[in-house]
C-alpha atoms as a PDB file:
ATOM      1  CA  UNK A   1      -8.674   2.302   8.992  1.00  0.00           C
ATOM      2  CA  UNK A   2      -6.412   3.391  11.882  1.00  0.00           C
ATOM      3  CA  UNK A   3      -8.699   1.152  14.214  1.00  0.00           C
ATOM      4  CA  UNK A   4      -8.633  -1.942  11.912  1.00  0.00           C
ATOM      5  CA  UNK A   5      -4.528  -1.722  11.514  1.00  0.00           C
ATOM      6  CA  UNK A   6      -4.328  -1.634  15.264  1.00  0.00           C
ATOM      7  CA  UNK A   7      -6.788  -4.545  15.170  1.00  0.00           C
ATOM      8  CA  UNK A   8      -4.694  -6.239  12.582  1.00  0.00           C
ATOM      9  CA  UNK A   9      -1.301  -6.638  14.330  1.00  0.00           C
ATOM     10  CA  UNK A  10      -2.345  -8.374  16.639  1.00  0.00           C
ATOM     11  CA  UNK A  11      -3.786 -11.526  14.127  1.00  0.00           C
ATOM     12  CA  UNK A  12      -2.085 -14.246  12.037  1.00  0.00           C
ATOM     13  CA  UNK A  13       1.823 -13.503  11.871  1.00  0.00           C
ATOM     14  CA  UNK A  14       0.970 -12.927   7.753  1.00  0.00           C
ATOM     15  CA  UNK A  15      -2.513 -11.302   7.639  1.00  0.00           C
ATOM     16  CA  UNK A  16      -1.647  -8.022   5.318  1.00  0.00           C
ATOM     17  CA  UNK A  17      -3.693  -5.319   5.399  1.00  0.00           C
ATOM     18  CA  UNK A  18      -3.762  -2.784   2.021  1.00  0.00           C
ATOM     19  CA  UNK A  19      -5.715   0.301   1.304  1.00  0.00           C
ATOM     20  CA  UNK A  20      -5.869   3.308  -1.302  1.00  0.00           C
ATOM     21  CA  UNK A  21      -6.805   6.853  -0.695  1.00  0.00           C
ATOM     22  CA  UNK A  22      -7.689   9.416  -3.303  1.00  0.00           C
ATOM     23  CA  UNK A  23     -11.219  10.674  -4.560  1.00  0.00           C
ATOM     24  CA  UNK A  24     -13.558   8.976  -6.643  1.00  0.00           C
ATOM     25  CA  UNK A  25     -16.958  10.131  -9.063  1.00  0.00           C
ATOM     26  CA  UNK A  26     -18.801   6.896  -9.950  1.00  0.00           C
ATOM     27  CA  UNK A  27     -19.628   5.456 -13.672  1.00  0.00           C
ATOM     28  CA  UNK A  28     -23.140   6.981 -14.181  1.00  0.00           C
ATOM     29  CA  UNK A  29     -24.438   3.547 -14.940  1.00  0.00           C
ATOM     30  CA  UNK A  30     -22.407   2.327 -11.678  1.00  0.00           C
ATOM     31  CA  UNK A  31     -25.010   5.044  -9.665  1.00  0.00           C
ATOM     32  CA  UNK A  32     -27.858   3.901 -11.715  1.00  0.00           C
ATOM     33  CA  UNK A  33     -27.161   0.542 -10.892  1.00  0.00           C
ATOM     34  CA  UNK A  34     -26.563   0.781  -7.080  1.00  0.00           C
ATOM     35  CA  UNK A  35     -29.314   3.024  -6.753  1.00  0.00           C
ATOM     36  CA  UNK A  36     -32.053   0.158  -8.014  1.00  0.00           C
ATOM     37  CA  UNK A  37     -29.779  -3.015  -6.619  1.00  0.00           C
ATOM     38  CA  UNK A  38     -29.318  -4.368  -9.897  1.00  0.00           C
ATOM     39  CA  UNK A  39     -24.865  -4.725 -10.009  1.00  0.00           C
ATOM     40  CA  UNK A  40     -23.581  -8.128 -10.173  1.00  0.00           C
ATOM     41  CA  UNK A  41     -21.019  -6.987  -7.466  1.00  0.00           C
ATOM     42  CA  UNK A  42     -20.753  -3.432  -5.847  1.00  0.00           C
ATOM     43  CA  UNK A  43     -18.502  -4.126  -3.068  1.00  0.00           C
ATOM     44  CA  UNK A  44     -14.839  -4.308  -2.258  1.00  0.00           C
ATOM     45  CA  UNK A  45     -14.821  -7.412  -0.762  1.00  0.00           C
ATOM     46  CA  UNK A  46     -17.004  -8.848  -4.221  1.00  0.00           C
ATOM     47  CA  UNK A  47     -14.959  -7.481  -6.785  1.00  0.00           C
ATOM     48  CA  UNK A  48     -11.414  -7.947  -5.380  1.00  0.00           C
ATOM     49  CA  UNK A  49     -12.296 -11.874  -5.357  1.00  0.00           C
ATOM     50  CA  UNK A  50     -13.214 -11.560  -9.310  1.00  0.00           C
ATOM     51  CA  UNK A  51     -10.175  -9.301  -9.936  1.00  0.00           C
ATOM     52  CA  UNK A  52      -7.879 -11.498  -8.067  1.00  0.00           C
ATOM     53  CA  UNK A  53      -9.518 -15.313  -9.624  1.00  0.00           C
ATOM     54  CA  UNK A  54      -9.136 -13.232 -13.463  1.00  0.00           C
ATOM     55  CA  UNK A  55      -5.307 -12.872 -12.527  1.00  0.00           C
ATOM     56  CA  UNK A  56      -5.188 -15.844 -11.135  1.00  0.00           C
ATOM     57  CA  UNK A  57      -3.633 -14.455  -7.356  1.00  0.00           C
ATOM     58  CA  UNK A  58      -6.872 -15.885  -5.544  1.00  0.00           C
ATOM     59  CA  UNK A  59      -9.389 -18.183  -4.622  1.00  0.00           C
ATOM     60  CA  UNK A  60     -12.792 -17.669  -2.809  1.00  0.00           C
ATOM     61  CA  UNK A  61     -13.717 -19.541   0.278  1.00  0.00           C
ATOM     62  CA  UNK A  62     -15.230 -23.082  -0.583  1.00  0.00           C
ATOM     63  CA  UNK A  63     -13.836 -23.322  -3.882  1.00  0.00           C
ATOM     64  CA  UNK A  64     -11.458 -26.368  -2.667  1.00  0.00           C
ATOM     65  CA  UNK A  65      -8.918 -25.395  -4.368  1.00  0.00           C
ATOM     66  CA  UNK A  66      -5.435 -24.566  -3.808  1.00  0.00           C
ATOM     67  CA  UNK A  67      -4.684 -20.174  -3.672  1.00  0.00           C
ATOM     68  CA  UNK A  68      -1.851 -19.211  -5.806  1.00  0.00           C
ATOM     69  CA  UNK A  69      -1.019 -16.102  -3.801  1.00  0.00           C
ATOM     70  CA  UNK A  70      -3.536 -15.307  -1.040  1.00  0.00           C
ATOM     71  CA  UNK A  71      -6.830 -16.090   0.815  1.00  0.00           C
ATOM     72  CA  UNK A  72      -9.138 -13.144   1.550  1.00  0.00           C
ATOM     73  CA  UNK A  73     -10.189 -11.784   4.597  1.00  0.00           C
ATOM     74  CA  UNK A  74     -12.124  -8.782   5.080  1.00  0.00           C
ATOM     75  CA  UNK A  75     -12.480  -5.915   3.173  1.00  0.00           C
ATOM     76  CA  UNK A  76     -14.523  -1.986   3.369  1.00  0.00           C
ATOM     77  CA  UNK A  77     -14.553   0.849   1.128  1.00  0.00           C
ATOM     78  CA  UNK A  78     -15.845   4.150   1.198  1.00  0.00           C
ATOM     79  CA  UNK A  79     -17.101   5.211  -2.278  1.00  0.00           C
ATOM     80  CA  UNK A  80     -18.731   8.188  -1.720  1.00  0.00           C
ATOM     81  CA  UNK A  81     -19.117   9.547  -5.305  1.00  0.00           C
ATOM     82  CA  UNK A  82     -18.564  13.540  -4.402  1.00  0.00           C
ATOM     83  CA  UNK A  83     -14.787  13.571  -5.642  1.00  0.00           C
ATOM     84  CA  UNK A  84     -13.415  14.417  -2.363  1.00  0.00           C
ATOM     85  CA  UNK A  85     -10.301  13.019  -0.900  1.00  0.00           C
ATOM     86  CA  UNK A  86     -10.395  10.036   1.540  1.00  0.00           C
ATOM     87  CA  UNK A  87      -9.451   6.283   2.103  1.00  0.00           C
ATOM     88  CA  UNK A  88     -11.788   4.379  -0.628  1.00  0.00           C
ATOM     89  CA  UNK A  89     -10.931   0.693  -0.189  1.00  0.00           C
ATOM     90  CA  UNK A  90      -9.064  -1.376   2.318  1.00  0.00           C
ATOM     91  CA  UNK A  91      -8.266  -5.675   1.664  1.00  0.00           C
ATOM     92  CA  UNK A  92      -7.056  -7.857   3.802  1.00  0.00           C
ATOM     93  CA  UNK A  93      -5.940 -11.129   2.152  1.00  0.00           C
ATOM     94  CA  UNK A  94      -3.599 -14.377   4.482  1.00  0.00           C
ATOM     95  CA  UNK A  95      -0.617 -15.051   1.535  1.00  0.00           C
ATOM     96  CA  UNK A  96      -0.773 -19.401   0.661  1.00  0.00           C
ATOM     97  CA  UNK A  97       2.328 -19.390  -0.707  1.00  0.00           C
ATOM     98  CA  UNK A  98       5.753 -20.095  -0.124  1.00  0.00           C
ATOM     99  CA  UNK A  99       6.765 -19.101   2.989  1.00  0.00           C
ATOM    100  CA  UNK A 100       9.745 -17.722   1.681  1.00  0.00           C
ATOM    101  CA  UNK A 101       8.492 -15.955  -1.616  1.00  0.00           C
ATOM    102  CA  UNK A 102       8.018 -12.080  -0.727  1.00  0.00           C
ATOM    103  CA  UNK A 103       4.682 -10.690   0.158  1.00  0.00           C
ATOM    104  CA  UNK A 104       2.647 -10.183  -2.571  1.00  0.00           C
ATOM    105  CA  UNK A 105       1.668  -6.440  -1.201  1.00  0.00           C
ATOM    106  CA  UNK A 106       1.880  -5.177  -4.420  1.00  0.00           C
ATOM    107  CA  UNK A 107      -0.315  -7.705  -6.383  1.00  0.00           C
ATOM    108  CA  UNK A 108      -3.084  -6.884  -3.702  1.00  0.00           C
ATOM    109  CA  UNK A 109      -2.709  -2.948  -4.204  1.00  0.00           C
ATOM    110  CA  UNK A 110      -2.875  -3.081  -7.865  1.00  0.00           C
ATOM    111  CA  UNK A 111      -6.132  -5.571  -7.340  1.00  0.00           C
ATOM    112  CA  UNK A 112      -7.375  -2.738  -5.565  1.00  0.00           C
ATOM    113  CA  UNK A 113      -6.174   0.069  -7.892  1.00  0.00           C
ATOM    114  CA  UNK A 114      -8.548  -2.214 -10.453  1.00  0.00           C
ATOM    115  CA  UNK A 115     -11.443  -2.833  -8.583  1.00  0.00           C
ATOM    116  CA  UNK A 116     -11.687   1.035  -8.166  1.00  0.00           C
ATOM    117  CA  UNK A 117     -11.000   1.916 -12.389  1.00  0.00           C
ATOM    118  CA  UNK A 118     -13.657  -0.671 -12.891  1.00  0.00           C
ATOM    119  CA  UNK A 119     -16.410   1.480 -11.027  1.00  0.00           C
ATOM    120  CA  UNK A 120     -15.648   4.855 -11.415  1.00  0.00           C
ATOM    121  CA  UNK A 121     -12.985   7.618 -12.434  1.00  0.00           C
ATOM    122  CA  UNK A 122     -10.846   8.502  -9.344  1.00  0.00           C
ATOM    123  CA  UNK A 123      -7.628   9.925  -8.463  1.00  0.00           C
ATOM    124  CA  UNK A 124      -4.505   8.353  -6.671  1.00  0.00           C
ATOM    125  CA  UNK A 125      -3.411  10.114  -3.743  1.00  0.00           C
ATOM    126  CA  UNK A 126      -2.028   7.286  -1.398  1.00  0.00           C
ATOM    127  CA  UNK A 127      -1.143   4.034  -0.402  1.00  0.00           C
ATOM    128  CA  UNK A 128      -0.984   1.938   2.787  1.00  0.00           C
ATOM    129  CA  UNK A 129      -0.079  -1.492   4.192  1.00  0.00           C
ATOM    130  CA  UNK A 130       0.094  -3.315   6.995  1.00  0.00           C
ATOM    131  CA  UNK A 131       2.736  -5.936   7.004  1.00  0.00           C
ATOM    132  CA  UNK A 132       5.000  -8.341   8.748  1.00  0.00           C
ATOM    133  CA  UNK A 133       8.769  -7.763   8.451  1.00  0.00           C
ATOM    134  CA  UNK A 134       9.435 -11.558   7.987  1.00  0.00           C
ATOM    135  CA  UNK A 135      12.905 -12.944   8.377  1.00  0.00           C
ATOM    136  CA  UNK A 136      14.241 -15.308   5.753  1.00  0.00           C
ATOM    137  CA  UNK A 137      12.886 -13.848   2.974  1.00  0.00           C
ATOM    138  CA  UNK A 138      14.294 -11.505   0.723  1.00  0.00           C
ATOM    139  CA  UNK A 139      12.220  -8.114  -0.615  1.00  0.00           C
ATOM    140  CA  UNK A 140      15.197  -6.142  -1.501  1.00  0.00           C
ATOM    141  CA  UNK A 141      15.909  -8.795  -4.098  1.00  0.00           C
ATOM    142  CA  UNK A 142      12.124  -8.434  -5.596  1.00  0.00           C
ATOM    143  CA  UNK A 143      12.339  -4.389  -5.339  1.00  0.00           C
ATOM    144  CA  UNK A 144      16.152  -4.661  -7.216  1.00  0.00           C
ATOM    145  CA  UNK A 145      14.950  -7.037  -9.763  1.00  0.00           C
ATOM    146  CA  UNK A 146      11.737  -5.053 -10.756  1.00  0.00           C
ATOM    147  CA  UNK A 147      13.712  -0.835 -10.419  1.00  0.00           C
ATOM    148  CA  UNK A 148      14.036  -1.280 -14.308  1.00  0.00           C
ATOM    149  CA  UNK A 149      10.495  -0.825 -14.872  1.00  0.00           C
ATOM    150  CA  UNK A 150      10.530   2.393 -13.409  1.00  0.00           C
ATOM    151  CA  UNK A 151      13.877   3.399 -14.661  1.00  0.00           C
ATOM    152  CA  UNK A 152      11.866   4.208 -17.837  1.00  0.00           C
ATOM    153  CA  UNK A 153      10.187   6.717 -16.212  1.00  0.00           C
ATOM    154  CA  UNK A 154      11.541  10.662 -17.569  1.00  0.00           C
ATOM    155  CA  UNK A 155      14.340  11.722 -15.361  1.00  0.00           C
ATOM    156  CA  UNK A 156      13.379  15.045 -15.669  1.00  0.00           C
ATOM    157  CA  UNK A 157      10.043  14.443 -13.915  1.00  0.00           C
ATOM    158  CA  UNK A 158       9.452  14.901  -9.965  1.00  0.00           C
ATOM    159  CA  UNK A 159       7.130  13.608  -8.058  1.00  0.00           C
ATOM    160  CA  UNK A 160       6.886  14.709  -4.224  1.00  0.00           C
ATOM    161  CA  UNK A 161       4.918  12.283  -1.872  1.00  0.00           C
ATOM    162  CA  UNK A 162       5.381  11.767   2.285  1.00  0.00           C
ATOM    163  CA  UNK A 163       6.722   8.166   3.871  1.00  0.00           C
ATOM    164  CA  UNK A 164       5.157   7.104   7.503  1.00  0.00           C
ATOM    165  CA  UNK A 165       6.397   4.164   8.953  1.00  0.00           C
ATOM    166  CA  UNK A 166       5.924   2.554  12.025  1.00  0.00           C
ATOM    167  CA  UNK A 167       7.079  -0.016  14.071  1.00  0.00           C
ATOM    168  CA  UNK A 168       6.334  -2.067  16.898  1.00  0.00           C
ATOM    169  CA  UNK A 169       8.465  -1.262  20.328  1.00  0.00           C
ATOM    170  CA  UNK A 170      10.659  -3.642  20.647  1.00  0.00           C
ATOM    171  CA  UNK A 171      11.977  -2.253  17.324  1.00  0.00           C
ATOM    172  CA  UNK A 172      13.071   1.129  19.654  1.00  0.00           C
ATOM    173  CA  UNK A 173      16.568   0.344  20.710  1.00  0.00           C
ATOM    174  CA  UNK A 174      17.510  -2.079  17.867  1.00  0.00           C
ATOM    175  CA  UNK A 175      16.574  -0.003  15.092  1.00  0.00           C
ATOM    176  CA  UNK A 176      19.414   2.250  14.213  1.00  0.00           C
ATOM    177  CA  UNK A 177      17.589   5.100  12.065  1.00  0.00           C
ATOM    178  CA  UNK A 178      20.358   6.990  10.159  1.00  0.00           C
ATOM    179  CA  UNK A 179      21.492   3.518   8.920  1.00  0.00           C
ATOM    180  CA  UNK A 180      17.964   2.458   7.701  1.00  0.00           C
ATOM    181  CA  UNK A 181      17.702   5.936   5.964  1.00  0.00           C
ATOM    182  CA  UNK A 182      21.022   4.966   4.022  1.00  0.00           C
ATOM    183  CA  UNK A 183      19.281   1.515   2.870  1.00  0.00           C
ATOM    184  CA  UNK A 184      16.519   3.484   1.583  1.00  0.00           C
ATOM    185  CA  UNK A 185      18.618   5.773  -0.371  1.00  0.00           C
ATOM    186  CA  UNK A 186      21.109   3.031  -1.417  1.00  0.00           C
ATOM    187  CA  UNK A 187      18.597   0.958  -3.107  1.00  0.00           C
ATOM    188  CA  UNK A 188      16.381   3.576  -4.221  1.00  0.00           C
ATOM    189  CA  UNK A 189      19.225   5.686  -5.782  1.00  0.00           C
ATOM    190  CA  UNK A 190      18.394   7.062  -8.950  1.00  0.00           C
ATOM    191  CA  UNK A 191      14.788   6.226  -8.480  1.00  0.00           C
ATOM    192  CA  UNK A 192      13.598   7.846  -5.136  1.00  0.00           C
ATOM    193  CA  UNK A 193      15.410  10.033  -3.007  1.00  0.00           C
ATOM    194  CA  UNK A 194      14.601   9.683   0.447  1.00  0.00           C
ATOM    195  CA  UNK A 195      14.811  12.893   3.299  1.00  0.00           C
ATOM    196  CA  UNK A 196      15.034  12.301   7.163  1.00  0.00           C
ATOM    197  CA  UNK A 197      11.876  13.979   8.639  1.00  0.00           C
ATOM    198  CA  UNK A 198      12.427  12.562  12.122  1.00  0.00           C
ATOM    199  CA  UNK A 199      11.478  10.415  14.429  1.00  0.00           C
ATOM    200  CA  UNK A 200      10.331   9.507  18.021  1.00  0.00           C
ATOM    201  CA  UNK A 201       7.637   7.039  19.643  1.00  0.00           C
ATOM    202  CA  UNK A 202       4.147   8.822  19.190  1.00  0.00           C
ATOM    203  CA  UNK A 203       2.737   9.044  15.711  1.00  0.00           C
ATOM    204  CA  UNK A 204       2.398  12.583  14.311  1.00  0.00           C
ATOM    205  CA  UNK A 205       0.564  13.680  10.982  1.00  0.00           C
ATOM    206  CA  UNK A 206       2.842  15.061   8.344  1.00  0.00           C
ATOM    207  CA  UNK A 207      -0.358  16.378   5.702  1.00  0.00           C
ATOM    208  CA  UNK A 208      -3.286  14.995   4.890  1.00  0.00           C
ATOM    209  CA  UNK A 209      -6.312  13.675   6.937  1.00  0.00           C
ATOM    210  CA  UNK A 210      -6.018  10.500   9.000  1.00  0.00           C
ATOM    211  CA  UNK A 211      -3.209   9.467   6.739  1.00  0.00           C
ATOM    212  CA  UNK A 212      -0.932   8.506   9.429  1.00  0.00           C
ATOM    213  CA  UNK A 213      -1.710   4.947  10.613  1.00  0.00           C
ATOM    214  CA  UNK A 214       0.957   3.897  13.369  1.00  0.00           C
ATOM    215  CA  UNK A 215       1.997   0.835  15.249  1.00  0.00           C
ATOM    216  CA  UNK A 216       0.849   1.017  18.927  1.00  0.00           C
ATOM    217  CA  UNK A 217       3.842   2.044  21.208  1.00  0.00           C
ATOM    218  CA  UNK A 218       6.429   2.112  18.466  1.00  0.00           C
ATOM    219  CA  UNK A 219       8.947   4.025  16.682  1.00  0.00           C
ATOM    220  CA  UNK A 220       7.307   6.146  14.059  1.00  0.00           C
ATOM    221  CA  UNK A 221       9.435   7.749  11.314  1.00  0.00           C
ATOM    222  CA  UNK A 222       8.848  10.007   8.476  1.00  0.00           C
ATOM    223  CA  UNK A 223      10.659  11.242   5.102  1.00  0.00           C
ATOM    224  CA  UNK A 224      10.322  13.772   2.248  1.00  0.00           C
ATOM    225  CA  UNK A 225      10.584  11.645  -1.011  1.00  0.00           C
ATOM    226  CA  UNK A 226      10.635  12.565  -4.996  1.00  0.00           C
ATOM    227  CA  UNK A 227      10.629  10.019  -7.516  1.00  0.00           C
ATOM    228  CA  UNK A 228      10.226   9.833 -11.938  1.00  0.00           C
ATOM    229  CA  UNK A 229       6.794   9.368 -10.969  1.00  0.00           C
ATOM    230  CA  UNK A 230       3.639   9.173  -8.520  1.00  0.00           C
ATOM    231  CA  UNK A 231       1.558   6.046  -9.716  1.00  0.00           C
ATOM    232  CA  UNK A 232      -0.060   3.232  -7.715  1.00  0.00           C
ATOM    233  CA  UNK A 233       3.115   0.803  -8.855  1.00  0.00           C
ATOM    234  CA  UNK A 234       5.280   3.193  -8.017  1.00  0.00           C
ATOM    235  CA  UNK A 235       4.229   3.670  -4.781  1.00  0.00           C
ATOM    236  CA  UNK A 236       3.760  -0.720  -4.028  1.00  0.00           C
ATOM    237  CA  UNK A 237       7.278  -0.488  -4.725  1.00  0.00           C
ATOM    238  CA  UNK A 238       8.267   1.815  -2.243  1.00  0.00           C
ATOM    239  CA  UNK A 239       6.432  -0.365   0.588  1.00  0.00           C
ATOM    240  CA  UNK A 240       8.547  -3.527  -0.651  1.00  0.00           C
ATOM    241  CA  UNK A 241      12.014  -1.522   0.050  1.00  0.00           C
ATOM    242  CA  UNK A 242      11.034   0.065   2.818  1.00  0.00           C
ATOM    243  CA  UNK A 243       9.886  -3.408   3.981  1.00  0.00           C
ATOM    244  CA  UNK A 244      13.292  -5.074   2.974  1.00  0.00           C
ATOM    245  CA  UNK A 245      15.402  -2.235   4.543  1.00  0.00           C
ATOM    246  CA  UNK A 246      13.603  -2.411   7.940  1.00  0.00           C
ATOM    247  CA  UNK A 247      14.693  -6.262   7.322  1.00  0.00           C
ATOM    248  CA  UNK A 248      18.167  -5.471   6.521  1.00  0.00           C
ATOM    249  CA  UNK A 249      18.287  -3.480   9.618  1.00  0.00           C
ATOM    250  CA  UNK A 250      17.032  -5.879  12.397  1.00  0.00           C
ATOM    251  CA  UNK A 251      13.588  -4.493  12.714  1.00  0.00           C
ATOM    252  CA  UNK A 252      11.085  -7.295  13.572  1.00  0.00           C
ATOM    253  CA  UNK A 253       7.047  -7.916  14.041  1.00  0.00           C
ATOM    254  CA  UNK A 254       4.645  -5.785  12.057  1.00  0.00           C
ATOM    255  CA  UNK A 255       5.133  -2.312  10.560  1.00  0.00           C
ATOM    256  CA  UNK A 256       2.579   0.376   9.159  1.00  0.00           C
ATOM    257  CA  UNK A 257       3.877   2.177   6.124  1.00  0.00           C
ATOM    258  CA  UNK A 258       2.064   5.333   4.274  1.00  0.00           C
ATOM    259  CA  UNK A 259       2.622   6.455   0.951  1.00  0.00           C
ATOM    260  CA  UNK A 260       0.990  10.211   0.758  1.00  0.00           C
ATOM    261  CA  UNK A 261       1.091  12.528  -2.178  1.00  0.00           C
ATOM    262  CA  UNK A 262       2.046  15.704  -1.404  1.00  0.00           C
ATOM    263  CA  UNK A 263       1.368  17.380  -4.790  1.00  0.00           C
ATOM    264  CA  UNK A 264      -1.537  17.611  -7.500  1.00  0.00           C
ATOM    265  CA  UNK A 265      -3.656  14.437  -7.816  1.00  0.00           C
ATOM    266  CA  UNK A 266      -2.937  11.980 -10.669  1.00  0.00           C
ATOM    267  CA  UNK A 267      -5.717  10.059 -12.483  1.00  0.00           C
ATOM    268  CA  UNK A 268      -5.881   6.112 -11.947  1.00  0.00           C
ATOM    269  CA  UNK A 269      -2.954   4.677 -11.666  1.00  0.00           C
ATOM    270  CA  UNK A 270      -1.531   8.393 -11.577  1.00  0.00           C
ATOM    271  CA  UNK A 271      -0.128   8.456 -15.464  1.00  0.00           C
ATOM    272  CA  UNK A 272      -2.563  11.566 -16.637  1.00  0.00           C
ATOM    273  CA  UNK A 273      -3.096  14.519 -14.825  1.00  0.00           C
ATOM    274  CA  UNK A 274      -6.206  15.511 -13.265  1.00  0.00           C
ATOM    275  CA  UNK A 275      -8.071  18.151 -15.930  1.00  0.00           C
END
C-alpha cells in the first residue's frame, strides 16, 4: 500500500485512494467457494462495483451512464483467512460529481467496510486515505453537520486510536502545526480529543506494522486521540476533519492520513467486542 499511495499522488488531482486494516476468517462457504472457483465475485475490485451500483454511489465502466459519486479505478486486497492483522482491501475510485461537493471518502470506506462483512467475519483495526486537500470546498461543514450521529455515542466510553498525516513539501513552511492541532480539537470537541505527538519531515511508525503511509518529502505529523467510540464511521469522520482543518490552515496538494487502533480489536464496523 505504501508503494501504491506514493504512486497515487502523483495521478489525477481527485483520484482517492482508501483502504482498511484489521484481520479477517472467511465464511466457510466463502472458502468452499473460492477453493472450487464457483463465487459470483471474490474480489475487491468485483464486489465494491456491486456494493457501490446497490447504493447507488457508482457505475461500472461501459455502462454509459452518468456516476452519482465516483468512477472506479483499481483495487487489491489481501484476504488471507488466518485472523491475523494486516491491510485487507484498498479502492481507488475518480469522484463525478460536483466539483465542489466534499469527497465522498467516507461513502468509499464504508463500501469497503461492506464488501469485507459480506465475505467473512473480521475485525476493524484501521483506516487510510489518500486525498487531495481541495480548495473551494467545504469538509468542515460535512464533518459539523454529521458530529450528531456520533454524539449518541456513551460519554463514558473511550476509545484510543493513533492519527498519521502527511503532507506534501511545499506544505513545510506554510503549515503552522500548533494552529492546525487547535482546528482539530475545536471541531472535534466533545467528540475526539486530539494530542500533539510531533512532527518533522521523515515519516516514523507510531505502532503497528506498515501502518504509516507518508507523503514523499513532506511534513509528517502524529497525535494520541480518544473518542465515544472506535468504528469504521467513526474513524471516515476523522479523515473528513482532519482533511477540512489542513484546508482551514493553508495546506495544499495531497495528504496521507492513518487512522490506527491502539487498543483491543472491535468486530465489523467495531460496535461488539471481539470474544
Amino acid at each position: 500500500m505504501q508503494s501504491l499511495i506514493g504512486r497515487d499522488l502523483k495521478e489525477a488531482t481527485l483520484t482517492i485512494t482508501v483502504a482498511l486494516r484489521g484481520a479477517l476468517n472467511l465464511w466457510p462457504w466463502i472458502v468452499a467457494g473460492k477453493a472450487n472457483d464457483s463465487l459470483p465475485a471474490d474480489d475487491t475490485f468485483s464486489l465494491a462495483i456491486v456494493r457501490a451500483v446497490t447504493i447507488d454511489a457508482a457505475w461500472p465502466e461501459g455502462y454509459g451512464v452518468s456516476s452519482t459519486r465516483w468512477h472506479q479505478g483499481e483495487a487489491g486486497e489481501d484476504w488471507t483467512s488466518d485472523g491475523q492483522e494486516r491491510e485487507l482491501c484498498w479502492l481507488q475510485i475518480e469522484p463525478l460529481v460536483d466539483p465542489n461537493r466534499p469527497l465522498p471518502t467516507g461513502v468509499a470506506l464504508s463500501v469497503l467496510s461492506d464488501v469485507l462483512g459480506r465475505i467473512g467475519d473480521w475485525t476493524f483495526s484501521g483506516a487510510h486515505a489518500v486525498v487531495p486537500i481541495r480548495q473551494g470546498v467545504t469538509p468542515l461543514l460535512s464533518a459539523s453537520s454529521t458530529r450528531s450521529w456520533f454524539e449518541l455515542g456513551d460519554p463514558q466510553n473511550r476509545r484510543d486510536f493513533n492519527i498519521c498525516v502527511s503532507l506534501e513539501g511545499q506544505n513545510d513552511d506554510v503549515l503552522d502545526t500548533a494552529n492546525f492541532r487547535d482546528s482539530l480539537n475545536y471541531y472535534g470537541a466533545g467528540l475526539v480529543s486530539f494530542e500533539d505527538l510531533g512532527g518533522h519531515s521523515s515519516a516514523r511508525r507510531i505502532t503497528g506494522d506498515d501502518i504509516v503511509h507518508s507523503v514523499d518529502n513532506g511534513l509528517t505529523m502524529w497525535f494520541s486521540c480518544q473518542a465515544r467510540e472506535w468504528t469504521v464511521d467513526l474513524a471516515s469522520w476523522v479523515i473528513d476533519l482532519v482533511g477540512g482543518c489542513l484546508r482551514e490552515n493553508g495546506a495544499t496538494g495531497f495528504t496521507a492520513i492513518s487512522v490506527q487502533s491502539s487498543g483491543r480489536f472491535q468486530r465489523g464496523a467495531g460496535t461488539e467486542p471481539l470474544r
